[in-house]
N, C-alpha and C. Protein backbone atom coordinates (compact mmCIF):
# COMPACT_ATOMS: atom_id res chain seq x y z
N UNK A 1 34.27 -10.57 -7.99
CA UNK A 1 33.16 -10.92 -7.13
C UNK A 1 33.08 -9.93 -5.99
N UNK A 2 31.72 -9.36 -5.96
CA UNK A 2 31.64 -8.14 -4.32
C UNK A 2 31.42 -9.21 -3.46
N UNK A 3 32.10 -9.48 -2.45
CA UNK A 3 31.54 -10.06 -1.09
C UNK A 3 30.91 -9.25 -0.48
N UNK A 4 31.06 -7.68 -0.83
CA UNK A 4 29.87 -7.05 -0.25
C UNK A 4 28.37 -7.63 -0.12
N UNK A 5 28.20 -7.91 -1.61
CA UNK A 5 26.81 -8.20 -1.88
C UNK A 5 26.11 -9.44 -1.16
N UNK A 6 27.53 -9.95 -0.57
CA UNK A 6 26.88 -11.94 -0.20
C UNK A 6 27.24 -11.50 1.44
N UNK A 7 27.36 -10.37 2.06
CA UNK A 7 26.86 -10.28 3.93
C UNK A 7 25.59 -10.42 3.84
N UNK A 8 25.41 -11.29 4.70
CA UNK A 8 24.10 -11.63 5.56
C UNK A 8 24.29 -11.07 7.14
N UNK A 9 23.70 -9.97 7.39
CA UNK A 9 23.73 -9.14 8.57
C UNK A 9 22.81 -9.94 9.68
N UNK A 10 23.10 -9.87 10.71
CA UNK A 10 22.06 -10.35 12.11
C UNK A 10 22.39 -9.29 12.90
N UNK A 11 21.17 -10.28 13.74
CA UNK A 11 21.02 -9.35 15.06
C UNK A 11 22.31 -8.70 16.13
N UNK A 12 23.05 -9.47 15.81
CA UNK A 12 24.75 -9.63 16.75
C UNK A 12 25.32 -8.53 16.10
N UNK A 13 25.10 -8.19 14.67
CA UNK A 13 26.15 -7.05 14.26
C UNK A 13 25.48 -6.11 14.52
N UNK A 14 23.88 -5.40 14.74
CA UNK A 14 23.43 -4.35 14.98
C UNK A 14 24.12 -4.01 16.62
N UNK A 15 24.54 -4.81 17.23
CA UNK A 15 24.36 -4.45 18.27
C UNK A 15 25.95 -3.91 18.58
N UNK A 16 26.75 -4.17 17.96
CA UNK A 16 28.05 -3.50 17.24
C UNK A 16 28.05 -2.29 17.17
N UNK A 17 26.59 -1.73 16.37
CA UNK A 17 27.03 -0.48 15.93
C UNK A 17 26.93 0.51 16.83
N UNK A 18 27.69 1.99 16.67
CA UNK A 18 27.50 3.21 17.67
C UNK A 18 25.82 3.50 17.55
N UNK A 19 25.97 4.47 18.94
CA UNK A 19 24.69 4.63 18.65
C UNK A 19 24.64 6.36 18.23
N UNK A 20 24.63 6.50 16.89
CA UNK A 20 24.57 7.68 15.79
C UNK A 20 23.44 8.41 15.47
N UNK A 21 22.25 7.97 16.10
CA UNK A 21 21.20 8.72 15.58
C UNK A 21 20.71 7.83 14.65
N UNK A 22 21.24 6.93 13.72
CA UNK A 22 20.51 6.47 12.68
C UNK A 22 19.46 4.98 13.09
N UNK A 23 18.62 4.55 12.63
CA UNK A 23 18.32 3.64 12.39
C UNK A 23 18.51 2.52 11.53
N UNK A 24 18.56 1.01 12.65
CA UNK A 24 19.12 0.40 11.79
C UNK A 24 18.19 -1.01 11.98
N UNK A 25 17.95 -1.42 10.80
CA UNK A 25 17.25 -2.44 10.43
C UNK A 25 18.00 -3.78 9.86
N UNK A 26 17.13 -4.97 9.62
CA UNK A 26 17.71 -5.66 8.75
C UNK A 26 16.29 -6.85 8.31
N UNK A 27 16.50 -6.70 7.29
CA UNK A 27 15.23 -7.48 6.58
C UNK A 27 15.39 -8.50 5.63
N UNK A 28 15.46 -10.09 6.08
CA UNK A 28 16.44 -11.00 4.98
C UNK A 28 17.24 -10.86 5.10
N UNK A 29 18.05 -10.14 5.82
CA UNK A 29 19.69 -10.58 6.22
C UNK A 29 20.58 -9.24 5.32
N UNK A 30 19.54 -8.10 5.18
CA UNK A 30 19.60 -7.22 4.55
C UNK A 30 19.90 -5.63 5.15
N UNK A 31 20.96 -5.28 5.50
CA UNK A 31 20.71 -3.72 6.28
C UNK A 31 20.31 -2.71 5.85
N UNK A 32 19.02 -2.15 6.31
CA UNK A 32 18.63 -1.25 6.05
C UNK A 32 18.98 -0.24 6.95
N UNK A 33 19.41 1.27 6.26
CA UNK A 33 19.64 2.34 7.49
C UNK A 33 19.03 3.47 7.42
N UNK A 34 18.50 4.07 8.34
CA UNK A 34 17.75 5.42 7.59
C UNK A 34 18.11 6.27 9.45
N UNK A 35 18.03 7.92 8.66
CA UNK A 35 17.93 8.60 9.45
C UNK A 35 17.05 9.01 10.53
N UNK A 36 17.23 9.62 11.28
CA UNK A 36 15.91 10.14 11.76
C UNK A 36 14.66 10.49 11.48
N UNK A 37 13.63 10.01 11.14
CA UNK A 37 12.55 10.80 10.80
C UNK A 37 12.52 11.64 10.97
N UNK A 38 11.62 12.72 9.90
CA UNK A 38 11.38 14.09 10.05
C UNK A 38 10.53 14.35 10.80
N UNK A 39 10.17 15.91 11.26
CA UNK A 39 8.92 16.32 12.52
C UNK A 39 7.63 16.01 11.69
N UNK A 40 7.55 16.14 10.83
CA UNK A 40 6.27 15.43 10.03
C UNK A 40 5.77 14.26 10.83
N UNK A 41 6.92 13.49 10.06
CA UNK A 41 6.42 11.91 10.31
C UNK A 41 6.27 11.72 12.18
N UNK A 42 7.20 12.06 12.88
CA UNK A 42 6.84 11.71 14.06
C UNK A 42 5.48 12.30 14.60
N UNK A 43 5.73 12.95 14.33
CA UNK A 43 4.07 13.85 14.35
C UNK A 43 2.68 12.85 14.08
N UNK A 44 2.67 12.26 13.02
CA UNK A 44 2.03 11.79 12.61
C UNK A 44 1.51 10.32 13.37
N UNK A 45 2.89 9.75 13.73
CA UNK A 45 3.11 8.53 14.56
C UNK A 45 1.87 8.94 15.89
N UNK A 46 2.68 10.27 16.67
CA UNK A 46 2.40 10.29 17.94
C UNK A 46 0.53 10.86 17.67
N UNK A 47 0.19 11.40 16.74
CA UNK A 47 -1.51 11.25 16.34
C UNK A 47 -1.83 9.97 16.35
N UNK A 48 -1.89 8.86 15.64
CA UNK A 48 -2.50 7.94 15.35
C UNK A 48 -2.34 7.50 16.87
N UNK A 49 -0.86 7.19 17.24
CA UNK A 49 -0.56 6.16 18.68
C UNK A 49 -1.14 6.86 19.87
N UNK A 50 -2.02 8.34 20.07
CA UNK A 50 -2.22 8.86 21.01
C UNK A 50 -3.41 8.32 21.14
N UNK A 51 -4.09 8.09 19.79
CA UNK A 51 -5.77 7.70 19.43
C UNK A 51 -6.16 6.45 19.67
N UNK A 52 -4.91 5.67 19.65
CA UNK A 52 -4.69 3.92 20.11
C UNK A 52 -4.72 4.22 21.40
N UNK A 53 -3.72 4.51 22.11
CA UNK A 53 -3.62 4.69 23.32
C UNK A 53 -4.66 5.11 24.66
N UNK A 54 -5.29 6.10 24.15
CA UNK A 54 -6.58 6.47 24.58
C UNK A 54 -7.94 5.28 24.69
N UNK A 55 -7.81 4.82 23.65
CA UNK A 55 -8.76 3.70 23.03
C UNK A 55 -8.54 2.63 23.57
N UNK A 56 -6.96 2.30 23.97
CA UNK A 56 -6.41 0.95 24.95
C UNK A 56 -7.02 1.05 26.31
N UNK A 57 -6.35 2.62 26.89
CA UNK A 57 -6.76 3.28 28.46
C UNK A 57 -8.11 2.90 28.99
N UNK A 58 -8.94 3.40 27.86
CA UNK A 58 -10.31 2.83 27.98
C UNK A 58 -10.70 1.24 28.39
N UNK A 59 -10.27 0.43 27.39
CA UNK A 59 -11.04 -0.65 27.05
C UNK A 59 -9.54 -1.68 27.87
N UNK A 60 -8.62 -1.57 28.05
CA UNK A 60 -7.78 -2.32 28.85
C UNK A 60 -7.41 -3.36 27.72
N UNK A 61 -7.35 -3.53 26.54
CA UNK A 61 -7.88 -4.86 25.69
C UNK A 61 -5.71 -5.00 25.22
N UNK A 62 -5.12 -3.82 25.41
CA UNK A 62 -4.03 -3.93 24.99
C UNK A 62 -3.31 -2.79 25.19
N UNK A 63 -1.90 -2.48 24.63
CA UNK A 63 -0.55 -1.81 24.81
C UNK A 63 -0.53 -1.04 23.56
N UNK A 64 -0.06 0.20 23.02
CA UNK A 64 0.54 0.91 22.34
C UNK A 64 1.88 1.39 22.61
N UNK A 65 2.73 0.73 21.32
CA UNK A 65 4.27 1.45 21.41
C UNK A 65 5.04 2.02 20.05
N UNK A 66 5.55 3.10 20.81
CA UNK A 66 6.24 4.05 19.48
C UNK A 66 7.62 3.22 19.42
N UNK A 67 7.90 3.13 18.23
CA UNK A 67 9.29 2.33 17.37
C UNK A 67 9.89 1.62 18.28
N UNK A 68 9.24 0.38 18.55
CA UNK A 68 9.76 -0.38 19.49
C UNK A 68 10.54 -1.77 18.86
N UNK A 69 11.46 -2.48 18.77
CA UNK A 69 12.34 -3.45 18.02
C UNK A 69 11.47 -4.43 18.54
N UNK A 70 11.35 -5.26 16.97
CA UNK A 70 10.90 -6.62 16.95
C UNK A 70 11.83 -7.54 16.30
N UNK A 71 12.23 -8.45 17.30
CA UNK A 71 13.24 -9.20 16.26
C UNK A 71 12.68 -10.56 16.25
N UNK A 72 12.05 -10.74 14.67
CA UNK A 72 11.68 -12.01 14.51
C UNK A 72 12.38 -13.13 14.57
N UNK A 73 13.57 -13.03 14.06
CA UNK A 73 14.60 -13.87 13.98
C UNK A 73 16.09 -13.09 13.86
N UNK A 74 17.03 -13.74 13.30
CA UNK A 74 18.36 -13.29 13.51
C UNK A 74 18.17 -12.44 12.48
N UNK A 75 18.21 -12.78 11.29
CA UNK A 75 17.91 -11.93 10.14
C UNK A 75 16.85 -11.53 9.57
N UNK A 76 15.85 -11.09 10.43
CA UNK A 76 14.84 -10.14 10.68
C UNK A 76 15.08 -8.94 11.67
N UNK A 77 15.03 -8.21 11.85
CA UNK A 77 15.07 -7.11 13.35
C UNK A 77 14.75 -5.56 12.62
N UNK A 78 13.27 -5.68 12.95
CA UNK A 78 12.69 -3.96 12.46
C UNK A 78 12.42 -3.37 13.47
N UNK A 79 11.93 -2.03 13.34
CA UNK A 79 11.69 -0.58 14.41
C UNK A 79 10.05 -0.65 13.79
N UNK A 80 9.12 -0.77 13.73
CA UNK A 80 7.94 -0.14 12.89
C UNK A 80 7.62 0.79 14.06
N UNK A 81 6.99 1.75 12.95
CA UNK A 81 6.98 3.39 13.82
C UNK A 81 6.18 3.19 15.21
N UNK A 82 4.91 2.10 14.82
CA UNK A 82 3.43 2.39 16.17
C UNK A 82 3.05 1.31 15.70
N UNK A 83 2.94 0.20 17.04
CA UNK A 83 2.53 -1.19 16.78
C UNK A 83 1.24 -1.33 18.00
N UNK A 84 0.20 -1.96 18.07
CA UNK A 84 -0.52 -1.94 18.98
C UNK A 84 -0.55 -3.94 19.21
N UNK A 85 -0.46 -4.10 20.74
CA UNK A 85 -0.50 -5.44 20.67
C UNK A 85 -1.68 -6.17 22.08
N UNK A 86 -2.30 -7.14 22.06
CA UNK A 86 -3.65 -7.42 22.82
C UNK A 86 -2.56 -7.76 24.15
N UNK A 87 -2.73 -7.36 25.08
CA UNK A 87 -2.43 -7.92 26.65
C UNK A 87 -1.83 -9.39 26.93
N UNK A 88 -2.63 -10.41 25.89
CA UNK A 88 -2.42 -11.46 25.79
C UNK A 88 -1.42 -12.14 25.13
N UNK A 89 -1.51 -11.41 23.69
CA UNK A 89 -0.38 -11.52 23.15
C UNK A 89 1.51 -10.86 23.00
N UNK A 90 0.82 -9.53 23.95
CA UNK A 90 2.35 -9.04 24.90
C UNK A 90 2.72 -10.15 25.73
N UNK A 91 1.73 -10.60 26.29
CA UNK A 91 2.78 -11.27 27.56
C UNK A 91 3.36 -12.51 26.85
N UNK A 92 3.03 -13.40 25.97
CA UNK A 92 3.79 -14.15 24.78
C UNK A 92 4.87 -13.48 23.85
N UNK A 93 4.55 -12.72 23.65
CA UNK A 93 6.30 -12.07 22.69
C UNK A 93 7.04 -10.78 23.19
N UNK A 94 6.99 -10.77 24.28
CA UNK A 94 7.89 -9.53 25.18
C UNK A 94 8.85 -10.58 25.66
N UNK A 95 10.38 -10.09 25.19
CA UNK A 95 11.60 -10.86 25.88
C UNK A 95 11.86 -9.88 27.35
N UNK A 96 12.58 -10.68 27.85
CA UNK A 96 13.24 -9.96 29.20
C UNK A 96 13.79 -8.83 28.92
N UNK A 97 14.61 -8.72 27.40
CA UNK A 97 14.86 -7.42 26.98
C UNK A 97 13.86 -6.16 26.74
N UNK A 98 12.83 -6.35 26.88
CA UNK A 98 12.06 -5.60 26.35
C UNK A 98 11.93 -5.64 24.77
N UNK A 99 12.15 -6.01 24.28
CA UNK A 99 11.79 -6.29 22.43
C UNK A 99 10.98 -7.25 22.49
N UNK A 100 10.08 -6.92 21.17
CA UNK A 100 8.76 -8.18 21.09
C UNK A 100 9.89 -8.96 20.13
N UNK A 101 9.40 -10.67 20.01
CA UNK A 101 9.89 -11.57 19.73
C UNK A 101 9.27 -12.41 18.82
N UNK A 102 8.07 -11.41 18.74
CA UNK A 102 7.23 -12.33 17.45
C UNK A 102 6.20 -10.99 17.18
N UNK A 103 5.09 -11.44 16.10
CA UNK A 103 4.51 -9.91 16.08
C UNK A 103 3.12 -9.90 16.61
N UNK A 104 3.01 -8.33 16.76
CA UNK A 104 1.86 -7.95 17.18
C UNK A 104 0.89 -7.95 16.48
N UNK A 105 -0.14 -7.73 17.11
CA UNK A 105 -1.65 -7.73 16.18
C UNK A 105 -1.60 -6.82 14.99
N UNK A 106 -1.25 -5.11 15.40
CA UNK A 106 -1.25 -4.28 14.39
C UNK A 106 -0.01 -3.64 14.34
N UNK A 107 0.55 -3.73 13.50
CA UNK A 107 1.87 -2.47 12.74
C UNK A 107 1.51 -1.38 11.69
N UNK A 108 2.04 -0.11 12.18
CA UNK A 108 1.94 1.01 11.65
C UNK A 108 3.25 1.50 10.78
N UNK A 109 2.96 1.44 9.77
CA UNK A 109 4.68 2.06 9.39
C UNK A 109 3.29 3.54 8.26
N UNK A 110 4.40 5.33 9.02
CA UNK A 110 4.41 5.93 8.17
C UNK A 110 5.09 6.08 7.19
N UNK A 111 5.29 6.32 6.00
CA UNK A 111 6.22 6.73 4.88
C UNK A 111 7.01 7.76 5.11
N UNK A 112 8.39 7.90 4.72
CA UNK A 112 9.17 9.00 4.54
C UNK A 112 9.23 9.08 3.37
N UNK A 113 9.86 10.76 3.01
CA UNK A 113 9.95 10.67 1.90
C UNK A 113 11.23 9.80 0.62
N UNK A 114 10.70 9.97 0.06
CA UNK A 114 11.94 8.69 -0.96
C UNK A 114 11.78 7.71 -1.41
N UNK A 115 12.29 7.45 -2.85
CA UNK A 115 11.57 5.88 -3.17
C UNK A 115 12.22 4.37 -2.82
N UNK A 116 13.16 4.57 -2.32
CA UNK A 116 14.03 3.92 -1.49
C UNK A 116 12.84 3.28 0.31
N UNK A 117 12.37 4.54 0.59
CA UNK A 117 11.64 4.17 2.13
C UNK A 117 10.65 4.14 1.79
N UNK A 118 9.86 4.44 0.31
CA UNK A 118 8.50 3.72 0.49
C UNK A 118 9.18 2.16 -0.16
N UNK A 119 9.90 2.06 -0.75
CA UNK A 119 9.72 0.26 -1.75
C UNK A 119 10.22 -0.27 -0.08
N UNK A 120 10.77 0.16 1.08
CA UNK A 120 10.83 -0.58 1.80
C UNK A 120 9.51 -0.97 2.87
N UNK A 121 8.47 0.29 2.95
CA UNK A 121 7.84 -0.21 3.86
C UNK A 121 6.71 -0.43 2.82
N UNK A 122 6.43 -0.39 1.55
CA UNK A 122 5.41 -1.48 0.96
C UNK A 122 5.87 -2.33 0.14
N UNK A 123 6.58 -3.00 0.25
CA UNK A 123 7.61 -4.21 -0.53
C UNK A 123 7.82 -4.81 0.88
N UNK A 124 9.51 -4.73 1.20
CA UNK A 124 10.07 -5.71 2.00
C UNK A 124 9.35 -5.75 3.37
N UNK A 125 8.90 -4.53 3.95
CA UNK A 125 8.05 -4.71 5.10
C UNK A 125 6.78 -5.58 5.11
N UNK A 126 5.80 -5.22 4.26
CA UNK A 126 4.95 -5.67 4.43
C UNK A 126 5.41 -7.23 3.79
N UNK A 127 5.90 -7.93 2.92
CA UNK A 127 5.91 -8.96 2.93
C UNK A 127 6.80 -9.81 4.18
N UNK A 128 7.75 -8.68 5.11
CA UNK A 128 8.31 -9.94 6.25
C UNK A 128 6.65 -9.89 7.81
N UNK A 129 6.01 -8.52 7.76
CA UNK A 129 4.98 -8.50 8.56
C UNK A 129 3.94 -9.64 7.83
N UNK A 130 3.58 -9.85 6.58
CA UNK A 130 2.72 -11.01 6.27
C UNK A 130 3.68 -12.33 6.60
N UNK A 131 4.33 -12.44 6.51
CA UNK A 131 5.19 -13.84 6.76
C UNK A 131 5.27 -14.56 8.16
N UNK A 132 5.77 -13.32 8.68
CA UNK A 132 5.42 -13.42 10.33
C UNK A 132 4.10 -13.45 10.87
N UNK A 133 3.03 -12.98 10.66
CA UNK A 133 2.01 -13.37 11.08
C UNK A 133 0.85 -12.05 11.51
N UNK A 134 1.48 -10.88 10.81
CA UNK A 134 0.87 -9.79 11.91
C UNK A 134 -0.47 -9.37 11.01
N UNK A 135 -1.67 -9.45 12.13
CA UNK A 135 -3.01 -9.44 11.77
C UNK A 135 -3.55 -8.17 10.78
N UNK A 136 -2.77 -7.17 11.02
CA UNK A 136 -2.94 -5.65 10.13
C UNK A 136 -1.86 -5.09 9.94
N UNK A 137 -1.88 -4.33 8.60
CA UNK A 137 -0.55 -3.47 8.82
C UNK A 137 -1.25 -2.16 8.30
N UNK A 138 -0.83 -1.05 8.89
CA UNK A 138 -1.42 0.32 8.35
C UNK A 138 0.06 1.13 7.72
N UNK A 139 -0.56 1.43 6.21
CA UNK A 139 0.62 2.34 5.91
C UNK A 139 0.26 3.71 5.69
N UNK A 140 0.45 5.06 6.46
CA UNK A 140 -0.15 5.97 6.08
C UNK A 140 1.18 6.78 5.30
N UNK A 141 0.55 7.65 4.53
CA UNK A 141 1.16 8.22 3.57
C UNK A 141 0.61 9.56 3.71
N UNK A 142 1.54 10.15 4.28
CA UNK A 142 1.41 11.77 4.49
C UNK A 142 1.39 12.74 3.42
N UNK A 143 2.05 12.18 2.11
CA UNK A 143 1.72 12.97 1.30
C UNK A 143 0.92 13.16 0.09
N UNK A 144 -0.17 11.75 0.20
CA UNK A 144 -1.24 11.69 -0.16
C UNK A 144 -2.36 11.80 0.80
N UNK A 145 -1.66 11.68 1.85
CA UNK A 145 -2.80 11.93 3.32
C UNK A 145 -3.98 10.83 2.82
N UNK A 146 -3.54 9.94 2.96
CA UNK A 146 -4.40 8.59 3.06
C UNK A 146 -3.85 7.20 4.02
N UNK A 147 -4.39 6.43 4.01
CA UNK A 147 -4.00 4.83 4.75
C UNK A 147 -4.61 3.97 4.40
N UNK A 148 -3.24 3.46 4.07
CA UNK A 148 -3.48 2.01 3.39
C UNK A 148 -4.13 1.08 4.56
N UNK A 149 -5.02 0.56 4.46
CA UNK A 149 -5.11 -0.62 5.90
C UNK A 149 -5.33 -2.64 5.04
N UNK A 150 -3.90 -3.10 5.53
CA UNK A 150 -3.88 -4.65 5.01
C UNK A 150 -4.30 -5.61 6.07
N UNK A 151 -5.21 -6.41 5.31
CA UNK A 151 -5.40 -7.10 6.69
C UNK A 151 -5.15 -9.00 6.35
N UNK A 152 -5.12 -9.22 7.47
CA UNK A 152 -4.85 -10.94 7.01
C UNK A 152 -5.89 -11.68 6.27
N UNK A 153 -5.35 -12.19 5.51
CA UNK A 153 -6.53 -13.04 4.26
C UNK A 153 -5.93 -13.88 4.02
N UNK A 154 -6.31 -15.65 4.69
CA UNK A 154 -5.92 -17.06 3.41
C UNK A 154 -4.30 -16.78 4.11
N UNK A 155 -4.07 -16.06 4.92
CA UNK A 155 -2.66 -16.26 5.84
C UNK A 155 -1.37 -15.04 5.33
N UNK A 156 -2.06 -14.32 4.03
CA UNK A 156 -1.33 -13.21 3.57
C UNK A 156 -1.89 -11.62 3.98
N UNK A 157 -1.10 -10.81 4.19
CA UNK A 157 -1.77 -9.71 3.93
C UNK A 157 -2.26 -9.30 2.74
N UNK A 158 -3.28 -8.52 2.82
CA UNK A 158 -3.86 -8.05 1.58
C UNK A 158 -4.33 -6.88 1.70
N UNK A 159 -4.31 -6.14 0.82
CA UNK A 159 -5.26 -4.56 0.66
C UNK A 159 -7.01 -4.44 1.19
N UNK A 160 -7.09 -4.30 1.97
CA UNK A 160 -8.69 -4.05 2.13
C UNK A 160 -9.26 -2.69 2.14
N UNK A 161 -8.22 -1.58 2.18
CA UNK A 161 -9.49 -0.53 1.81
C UNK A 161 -7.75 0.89 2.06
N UNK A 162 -8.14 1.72 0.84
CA UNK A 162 -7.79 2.68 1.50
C UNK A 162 -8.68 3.93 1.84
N UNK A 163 -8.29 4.53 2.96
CA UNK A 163 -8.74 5.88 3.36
C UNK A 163 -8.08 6.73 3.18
N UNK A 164 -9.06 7.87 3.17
CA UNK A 164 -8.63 9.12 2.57
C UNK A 164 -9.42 10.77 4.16
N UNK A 165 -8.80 11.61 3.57
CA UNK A 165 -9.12 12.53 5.26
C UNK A 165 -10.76 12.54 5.00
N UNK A 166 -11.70 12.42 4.35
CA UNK A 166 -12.75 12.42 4.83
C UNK A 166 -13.55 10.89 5.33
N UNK A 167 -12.90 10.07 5.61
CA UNK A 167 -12.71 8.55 6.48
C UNK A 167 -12.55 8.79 7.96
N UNK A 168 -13.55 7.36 7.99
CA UNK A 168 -12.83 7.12 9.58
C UNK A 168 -12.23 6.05 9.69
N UNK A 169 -11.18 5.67 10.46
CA UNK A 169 -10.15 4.54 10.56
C UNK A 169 -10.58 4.12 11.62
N UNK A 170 -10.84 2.62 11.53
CA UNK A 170 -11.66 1.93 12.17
C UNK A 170 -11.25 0.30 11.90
N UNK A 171 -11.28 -0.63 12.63
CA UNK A 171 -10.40 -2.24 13.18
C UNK A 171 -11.01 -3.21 13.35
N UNK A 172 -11.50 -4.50 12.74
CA UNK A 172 -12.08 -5.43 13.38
C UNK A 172 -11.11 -5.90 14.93
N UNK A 173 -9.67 -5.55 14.38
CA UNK A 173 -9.42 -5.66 15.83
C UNK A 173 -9.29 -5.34 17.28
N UNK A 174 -9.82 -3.74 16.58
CA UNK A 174 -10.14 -2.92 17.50
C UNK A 174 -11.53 -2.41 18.20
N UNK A 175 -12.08 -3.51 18.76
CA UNK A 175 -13.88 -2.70 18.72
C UNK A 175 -13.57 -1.68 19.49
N UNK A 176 -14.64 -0.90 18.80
CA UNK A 176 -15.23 0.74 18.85
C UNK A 176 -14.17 1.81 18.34
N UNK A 177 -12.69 1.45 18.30
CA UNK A 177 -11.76 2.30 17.93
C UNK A 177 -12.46 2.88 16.56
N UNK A 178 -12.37 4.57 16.86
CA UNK A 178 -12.72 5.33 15.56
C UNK A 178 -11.72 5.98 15.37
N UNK A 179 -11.44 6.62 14.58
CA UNK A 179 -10.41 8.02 14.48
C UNK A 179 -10.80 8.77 13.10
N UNK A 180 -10.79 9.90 13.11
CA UNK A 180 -11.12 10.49 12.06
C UNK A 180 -9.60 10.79 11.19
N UNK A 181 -9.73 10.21 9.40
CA UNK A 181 -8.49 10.40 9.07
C UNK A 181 -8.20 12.16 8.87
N UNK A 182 -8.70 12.83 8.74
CA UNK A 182 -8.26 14.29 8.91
C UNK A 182 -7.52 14.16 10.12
N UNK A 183 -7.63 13.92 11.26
CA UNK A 183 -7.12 14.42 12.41
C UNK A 183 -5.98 13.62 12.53
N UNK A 184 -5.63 12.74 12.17
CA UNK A 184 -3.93 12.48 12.07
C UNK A 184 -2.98 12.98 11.32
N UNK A 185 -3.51 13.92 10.24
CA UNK A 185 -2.65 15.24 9.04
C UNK A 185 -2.88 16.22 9.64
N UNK A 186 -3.90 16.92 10.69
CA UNK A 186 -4.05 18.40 11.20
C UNK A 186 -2.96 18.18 11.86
């Protein structure tokens, strides 16, 4: 018998670990670890979250944050790359720690490469972000240079459209937010 296989990880053992550079997750009581993202992907993050951000500055309606910890529960606790959340609903799931405590309106996870980090952020991610409650999830994929955008339906996420670089990415939860998808791959 592996007793490996039967740890159920929490929030108490991440906080154990050194701090190595790596990222560390846990999803279902599951550790996930991954390295640093590449300059790609951060790249990519800080496009989309600059275009939120701008779009927040404006309209005051909410917050943009790069890989900020959400710990839903003990055996939940993710990083998603760029989450945008309404004013209203920050001041409800921001702990004293600074980690949100429940989720935000929108989560962004880009893809790295590997089939390991996509089955995680379109498998186990998106089904603990539908579970929890979060109104959109965007998955962009840099090396199809498209985005997935899921949105809440009947209490699940679901597929509503992908874009491609001649698109504009655009939010019922976001009025007026545009972005052109070319300009988050330039």
């Amino acid at each position: 018998m592996n007793t490996a296989a039967n740890v159920r990880w929490t929030t108490a053992d991440i906080d154990l670990f050194p701090d190595d550079g790596n990222r560390y997750e846990i999803v279902d009581g599951e550790l996930l670890v991954s390295k640093a993202p590449h300059w790609k992907h951060q790249e990519i993050c800080v496009k989309i979250g600059t275009q939120l951000e701008l779009w927040s500055s404006k309209n005051n309606l909410g917050k943009v944050a790069f890989a900020p910890g959400i710990i839903f529960t003990e055996a939940d606790n993710v990083i998603p790359d760029v989450v945008w959340a309404s004013n209203q609903r920050l001041a409800a799931i921001l702990d004293d720690a600074g980690h949100l405590t429940d989720a935000p309106e929108l989560v962004i996870e880009v893809l790295s490469p590997g089939e390991l980090q996509e089955k995680r952020d379109r498998q186990l991610k998106l089904k603990l972000y539908s579970v929890q409650g979060v109104q959109e999830y965007w998955i962009i994929d840099p090396q199809k240079q498209q985005v997935e955008i899921y949105r809440r339906e009947n209490a699940v996420l679901k597929l509503a459209a992908t874009l491609y670089k001649e698109d504009d990415l655009n939010s019922p939860l976001l009025p007026d937010f545009s972005c052109s998808v070319a300009q988050i791959f330039n």
